[in-house]
N, C-alpha and C. Protein backbone atom coordinates (compact mmCIF):
# COMPACT_ATOMS: atom_id res chain seq x y z
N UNK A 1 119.17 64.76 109.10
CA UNK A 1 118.70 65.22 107.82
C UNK A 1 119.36 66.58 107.51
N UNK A 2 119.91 66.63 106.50
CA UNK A 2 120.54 67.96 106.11
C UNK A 2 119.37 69.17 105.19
N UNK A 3 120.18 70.28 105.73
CA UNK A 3 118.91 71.27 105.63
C UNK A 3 119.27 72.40 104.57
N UNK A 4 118.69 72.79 103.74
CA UNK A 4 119.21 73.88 102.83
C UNK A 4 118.23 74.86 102.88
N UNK A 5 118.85 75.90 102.65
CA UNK A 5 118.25 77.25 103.11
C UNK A 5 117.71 78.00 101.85
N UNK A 6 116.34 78.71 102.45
CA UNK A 6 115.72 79.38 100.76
C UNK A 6 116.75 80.58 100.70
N UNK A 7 117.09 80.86 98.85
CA UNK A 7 117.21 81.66 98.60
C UNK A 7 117.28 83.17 98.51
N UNK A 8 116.19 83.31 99.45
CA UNK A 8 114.88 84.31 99.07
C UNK A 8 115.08 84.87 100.86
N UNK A 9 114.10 83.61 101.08
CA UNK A 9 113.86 84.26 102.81
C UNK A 9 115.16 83.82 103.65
N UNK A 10 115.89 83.00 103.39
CA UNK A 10 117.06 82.61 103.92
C UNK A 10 116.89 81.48 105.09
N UNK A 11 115.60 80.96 105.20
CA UNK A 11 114.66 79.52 106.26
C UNK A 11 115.56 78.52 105.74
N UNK A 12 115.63 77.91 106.86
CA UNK A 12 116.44 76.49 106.90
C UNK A 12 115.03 75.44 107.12
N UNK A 13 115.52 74.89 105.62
CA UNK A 13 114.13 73.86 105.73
C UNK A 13 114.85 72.58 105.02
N UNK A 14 114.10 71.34 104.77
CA UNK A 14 114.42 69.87 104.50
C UNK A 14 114.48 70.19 103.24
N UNK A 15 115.14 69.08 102.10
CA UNK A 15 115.25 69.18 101.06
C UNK A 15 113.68 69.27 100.30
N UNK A 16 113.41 68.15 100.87
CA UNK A 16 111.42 67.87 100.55
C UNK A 16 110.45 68.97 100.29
N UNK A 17 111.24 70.31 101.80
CA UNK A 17 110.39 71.39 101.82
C UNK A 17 110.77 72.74 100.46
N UNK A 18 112.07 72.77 99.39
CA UNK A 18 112.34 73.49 98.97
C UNK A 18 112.31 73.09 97.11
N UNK A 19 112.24 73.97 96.41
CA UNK A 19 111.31 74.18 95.12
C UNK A 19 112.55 74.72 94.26
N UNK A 20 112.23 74.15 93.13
CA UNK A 20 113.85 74.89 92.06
C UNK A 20 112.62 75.65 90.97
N UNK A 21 112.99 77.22 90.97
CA UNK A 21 112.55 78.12 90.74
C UNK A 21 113.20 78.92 89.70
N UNK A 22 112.98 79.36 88.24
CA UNK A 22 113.76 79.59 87.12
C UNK A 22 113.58 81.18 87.04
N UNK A 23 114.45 81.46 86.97
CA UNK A 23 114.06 83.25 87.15
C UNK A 23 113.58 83.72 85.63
N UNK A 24 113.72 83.06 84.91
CA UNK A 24 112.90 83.09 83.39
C UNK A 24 112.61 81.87 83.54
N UNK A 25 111.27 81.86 83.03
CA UNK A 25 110.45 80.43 82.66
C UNK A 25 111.33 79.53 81.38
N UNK A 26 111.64 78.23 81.90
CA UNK A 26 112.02 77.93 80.43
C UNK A 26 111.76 77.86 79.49
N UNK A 27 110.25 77.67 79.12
CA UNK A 27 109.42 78.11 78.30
C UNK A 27 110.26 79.45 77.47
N UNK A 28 110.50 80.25 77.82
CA UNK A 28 110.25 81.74 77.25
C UNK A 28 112.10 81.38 76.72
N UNK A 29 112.50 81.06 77.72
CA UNK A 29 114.50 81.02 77.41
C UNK A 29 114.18 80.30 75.92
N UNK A 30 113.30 79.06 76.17
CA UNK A 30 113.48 78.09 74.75
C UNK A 30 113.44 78.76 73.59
N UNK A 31 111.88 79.56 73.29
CA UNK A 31 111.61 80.30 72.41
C UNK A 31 112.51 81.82 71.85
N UNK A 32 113.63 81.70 73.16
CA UNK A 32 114.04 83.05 72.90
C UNK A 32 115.67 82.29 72.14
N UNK A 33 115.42 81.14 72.24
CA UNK A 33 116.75 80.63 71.94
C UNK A 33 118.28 80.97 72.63
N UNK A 34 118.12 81.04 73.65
CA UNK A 34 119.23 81.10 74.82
C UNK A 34 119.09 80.20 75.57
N UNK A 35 119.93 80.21 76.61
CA UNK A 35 120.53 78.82 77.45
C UNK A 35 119.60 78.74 78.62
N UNK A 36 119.05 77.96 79.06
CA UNK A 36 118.41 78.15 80.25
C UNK A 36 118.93 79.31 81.21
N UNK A 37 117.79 79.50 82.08
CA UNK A 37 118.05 80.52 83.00
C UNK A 37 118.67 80.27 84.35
N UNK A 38 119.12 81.25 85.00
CA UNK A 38 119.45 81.02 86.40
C UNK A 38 118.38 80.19 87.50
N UNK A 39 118.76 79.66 88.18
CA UNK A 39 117.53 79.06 88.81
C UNK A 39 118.20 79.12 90.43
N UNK A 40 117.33 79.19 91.20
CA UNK A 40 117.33 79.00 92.78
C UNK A 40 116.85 78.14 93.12
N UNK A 41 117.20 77.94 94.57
CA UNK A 41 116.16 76.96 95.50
C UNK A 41 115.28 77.64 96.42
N UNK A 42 113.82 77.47 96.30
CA UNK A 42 113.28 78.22 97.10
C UNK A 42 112.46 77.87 97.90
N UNK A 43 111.52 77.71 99.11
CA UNK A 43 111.06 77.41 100.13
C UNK A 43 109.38 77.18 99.62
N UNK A 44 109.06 76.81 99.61
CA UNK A 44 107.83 76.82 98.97
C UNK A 44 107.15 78.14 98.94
N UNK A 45 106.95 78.77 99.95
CA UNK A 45 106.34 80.24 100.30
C UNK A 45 106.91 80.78 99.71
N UNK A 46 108.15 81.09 99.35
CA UNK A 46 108.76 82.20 98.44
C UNK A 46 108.56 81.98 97.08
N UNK A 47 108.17 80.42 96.72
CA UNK A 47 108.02 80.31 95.35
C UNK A 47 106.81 80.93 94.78
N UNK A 48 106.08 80.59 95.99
CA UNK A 48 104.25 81.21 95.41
C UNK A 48 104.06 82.46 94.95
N UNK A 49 105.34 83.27 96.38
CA UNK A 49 105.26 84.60 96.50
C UNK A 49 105.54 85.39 94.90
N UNK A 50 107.02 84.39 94.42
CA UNK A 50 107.23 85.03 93.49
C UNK A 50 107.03 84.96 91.97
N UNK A 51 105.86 83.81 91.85
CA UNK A 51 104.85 84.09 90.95
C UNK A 51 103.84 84.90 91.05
N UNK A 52 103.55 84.86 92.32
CA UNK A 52 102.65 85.83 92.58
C UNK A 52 102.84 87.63 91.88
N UNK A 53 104.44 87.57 92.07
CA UNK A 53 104.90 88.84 91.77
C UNK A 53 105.03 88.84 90.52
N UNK A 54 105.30 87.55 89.99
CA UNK A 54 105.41 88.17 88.22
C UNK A 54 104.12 87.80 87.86
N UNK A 55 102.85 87.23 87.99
CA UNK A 55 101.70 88.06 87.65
C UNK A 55 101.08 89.22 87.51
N UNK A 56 101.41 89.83 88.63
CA UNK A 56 101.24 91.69 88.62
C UNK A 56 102.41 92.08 88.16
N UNK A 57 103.69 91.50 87.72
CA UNK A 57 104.84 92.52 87.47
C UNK A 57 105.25 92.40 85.69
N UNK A 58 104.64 90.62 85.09
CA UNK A 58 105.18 90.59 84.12
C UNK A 58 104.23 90.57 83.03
N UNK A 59 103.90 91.42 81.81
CA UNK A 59 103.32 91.52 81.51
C UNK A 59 103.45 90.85 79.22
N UNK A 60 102.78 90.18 79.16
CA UNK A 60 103.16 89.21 77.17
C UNK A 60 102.94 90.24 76.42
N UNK A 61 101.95 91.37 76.87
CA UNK A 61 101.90 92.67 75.61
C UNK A 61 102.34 93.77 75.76
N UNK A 62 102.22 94.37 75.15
CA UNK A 62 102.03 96.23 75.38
C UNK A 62 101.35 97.33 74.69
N UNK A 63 101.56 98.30 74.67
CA UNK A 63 100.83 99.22 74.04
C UNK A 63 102.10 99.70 73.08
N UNK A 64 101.38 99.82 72.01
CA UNK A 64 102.45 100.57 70.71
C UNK A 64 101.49 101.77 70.45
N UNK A 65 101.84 102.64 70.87
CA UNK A 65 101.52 104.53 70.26
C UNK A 65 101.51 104.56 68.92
N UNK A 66 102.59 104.39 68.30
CA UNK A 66 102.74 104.59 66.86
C UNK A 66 101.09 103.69 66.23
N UNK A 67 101.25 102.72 66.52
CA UNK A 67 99.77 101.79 65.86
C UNK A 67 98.50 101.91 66.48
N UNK A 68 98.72 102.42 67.87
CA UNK A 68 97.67 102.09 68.36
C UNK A 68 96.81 101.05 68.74
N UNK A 69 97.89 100.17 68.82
CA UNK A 69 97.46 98.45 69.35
C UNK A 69 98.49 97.94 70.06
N UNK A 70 97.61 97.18 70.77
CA UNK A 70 98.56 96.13 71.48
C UNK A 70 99.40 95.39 70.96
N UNK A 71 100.50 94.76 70.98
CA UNK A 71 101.35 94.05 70.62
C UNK A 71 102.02 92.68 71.08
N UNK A 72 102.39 91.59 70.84
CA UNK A 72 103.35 90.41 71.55
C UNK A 72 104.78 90.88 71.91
N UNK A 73 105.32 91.08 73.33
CA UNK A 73 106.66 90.79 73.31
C UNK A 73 107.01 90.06 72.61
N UNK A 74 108.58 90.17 72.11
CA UNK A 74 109.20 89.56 71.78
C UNK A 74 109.75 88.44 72.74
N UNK A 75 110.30 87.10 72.35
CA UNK A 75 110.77 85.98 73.68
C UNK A 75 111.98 87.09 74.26
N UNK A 76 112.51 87.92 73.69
CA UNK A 76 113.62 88.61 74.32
C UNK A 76 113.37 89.74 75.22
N UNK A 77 112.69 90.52 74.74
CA UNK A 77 111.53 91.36 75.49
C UNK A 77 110.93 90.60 76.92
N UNK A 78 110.57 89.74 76.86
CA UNK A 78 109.84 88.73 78.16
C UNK A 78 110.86 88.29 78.96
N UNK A 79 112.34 88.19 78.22
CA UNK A 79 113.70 87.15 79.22
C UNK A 79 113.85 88.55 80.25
N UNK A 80 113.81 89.61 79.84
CA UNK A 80 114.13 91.22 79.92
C UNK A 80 113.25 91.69 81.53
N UNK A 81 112.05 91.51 80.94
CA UNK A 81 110.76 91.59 81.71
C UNK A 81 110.87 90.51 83.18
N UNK A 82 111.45 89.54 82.77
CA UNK A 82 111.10 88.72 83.81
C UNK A 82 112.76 89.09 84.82
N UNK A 83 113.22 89.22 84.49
CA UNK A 83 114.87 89.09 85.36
C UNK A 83 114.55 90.84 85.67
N UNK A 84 113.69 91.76 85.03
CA UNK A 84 113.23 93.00 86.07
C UNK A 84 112.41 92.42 87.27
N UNK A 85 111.86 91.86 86.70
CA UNK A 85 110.83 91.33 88.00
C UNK A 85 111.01 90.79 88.84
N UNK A 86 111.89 89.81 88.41
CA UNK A 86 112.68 89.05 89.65
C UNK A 86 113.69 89.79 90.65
N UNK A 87 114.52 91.04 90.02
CA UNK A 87 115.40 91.71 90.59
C UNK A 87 114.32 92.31 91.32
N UNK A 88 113.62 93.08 90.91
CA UNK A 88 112.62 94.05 92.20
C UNK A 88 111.92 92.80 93.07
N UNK A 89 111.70 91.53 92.98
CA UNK A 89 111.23 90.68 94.20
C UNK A 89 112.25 90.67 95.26
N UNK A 90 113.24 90.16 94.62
CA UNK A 90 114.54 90.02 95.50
C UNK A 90 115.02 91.27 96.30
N UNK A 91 114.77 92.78 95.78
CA UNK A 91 115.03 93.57 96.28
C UNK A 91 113.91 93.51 97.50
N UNK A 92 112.57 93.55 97.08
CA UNK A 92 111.35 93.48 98.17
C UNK A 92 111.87 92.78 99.36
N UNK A 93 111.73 91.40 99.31
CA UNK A 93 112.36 90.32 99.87
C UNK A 93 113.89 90.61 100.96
N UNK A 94 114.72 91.56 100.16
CA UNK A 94 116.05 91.71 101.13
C UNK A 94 115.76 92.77 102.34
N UNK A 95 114.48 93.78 101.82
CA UNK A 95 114.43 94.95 102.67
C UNK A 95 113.70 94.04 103.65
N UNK A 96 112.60 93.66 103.14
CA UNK A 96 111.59 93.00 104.44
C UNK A 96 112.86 92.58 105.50
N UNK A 97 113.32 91.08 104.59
CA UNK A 97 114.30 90.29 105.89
C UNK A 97 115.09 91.32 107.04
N UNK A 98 115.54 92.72 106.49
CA UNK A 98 115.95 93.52 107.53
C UNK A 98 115.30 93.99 108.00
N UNK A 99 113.94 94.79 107.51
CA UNK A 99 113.04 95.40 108.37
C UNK A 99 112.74 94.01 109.75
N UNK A 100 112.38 92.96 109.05
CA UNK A 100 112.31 91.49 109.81
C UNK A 100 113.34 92.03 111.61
N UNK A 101 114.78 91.46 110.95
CA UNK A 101 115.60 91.42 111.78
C UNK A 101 115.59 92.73 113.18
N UNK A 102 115.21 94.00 112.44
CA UNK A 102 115.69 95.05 113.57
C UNK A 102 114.46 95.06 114.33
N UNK A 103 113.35 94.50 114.24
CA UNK A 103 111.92 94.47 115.04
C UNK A 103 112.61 93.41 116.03
């Protein structure tokens, strides 16, 4: 059985065991009217992980000062938001694997 390796944590697992993961939701690419997003293969655990991370990292509103209300990102605003979020997972993710390795 041939084995492909996550993205993320770099585990050699079965095809069965690994997850195709959109670093923007397509959802948001559609509405933003651009091309689908980059996508990985990821291990199941890393996939959870990194929703997990754009729950606390990605956020549909904000605060506007000038009005004094909350507001909707824009779909472009959110493509923006999410490929920050994903870059700081991946960064999380690369330090661990070395902190990992030198223990």
């Amino acid at each position: 059985m041939t084995k492909e390796t996550c993205q993320s944590c770099g585990r050699r697992l079965g095809p069965e065991s690994m997850e195709k993961h959109h670093i923007v939701p397509v959802g948001v690419t559609t509405e933003a009217g651009i091309p689908e997003s980059q996508s990985l293969r990821l291990c199941a655990d890393c996939h959870r992980e990194v929703h997990t991370w754009y729950t606390a990292k990605v956020r549909r509103t904000e605060y506007d000062a000038d009005t004094r209300r909350f507001r909707n990102k824009s779909y472009l605003e959110m493509v923006q938001e999410y490929q920050a979020a994903f870059s700081g997972f991946a960064d999380y993710k690369s330090k661990r694997r070395k902190r990992t390795r030198r223990s």
